[in-house]
Protein backbone atom coordinates (compact mmCIF):
# COMPACT_ATOMS: atom_id res chain seq x y z
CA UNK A 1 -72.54 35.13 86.10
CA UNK A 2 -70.25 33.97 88.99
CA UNK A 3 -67.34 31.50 88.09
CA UNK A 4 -66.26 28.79 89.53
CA UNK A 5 -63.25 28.39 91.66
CA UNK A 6 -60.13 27.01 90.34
CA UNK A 7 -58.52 24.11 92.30
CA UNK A 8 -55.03 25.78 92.71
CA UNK A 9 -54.79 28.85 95.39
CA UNK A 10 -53.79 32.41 94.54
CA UNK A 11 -50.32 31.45 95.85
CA UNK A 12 -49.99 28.03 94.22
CA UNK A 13 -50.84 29.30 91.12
CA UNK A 14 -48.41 32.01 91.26
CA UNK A 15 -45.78 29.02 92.06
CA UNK A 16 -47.03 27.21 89.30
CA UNK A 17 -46.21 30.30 87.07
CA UNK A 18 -43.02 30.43 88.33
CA UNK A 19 -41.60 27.03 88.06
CA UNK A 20 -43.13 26.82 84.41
CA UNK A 21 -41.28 30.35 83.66
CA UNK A 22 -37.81 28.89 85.28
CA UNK A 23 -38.23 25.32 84.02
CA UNK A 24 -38.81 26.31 80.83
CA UNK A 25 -35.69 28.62 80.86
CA UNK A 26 -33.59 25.87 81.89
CA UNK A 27 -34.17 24.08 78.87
CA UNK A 28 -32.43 26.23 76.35
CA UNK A 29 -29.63 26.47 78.85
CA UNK A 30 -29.27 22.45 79.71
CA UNK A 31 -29.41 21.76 75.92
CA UNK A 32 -26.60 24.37 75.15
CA UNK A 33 -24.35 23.33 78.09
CA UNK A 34 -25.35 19.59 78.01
CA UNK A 35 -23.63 16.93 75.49
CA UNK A 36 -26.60 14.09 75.97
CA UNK A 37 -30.35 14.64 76.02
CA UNK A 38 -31.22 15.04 79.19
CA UNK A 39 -32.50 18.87 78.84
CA UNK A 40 -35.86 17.03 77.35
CA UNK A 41 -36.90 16.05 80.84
CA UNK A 42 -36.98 20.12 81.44
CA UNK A 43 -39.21 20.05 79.19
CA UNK A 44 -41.96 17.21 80.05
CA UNK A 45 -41.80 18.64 83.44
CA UNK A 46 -42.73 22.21 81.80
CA UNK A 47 -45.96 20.90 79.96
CA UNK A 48 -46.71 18.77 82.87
CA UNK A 49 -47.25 22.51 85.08
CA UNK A 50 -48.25 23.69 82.22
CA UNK A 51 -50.92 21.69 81.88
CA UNK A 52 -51.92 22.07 85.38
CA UNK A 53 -52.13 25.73 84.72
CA UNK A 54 -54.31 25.14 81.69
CA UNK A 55 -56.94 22.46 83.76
CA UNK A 56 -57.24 25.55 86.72
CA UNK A 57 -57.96 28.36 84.12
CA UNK A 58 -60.67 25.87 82.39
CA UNK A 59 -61.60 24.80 86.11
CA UNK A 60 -62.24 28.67 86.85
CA UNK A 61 -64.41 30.14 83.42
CA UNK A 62 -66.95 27.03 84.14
CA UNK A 63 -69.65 29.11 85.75
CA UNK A 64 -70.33 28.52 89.69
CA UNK A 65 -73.86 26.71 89.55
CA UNK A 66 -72.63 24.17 86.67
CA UNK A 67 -72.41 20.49 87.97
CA UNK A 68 -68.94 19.43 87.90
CA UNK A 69 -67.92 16.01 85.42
CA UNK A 70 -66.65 13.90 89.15
């Protein structure tokens, strides 16, 4: 069984990887160094790539010949 191709490229997804791995460093760092809150936007960006990640893994186990859900 073939599966389906994700809608990130090799190389975006490897960017994707990265800026979760360094946005979600920055957080500890921003809430350590930082008097207000403003470390939680580090955060909401990391689940927002993170979920990105997430939809292109699901996008690539569906097998090749299912009909997509557009």
């Amino acid at each position: 069984m073939h599966q389906g191709p994700g809608f990130l490229t090799p190389r975006q997804r490897r960017l994707a990887w990265l800026g979760f791995l360094l946005v979600a460093a920055q957080a500890p760092v921003s809430a350590k160094l930082s008097a207000d809150s403003s470390w939680l936007f580090c955060l909401v960006v990391a689940l927002m790539v993170a979920t990105v990640i997430i939809a292109d893994d699901a996008a690539r186990r569906r097998p090749a010949s299912a009909p997509s859900s557009d």
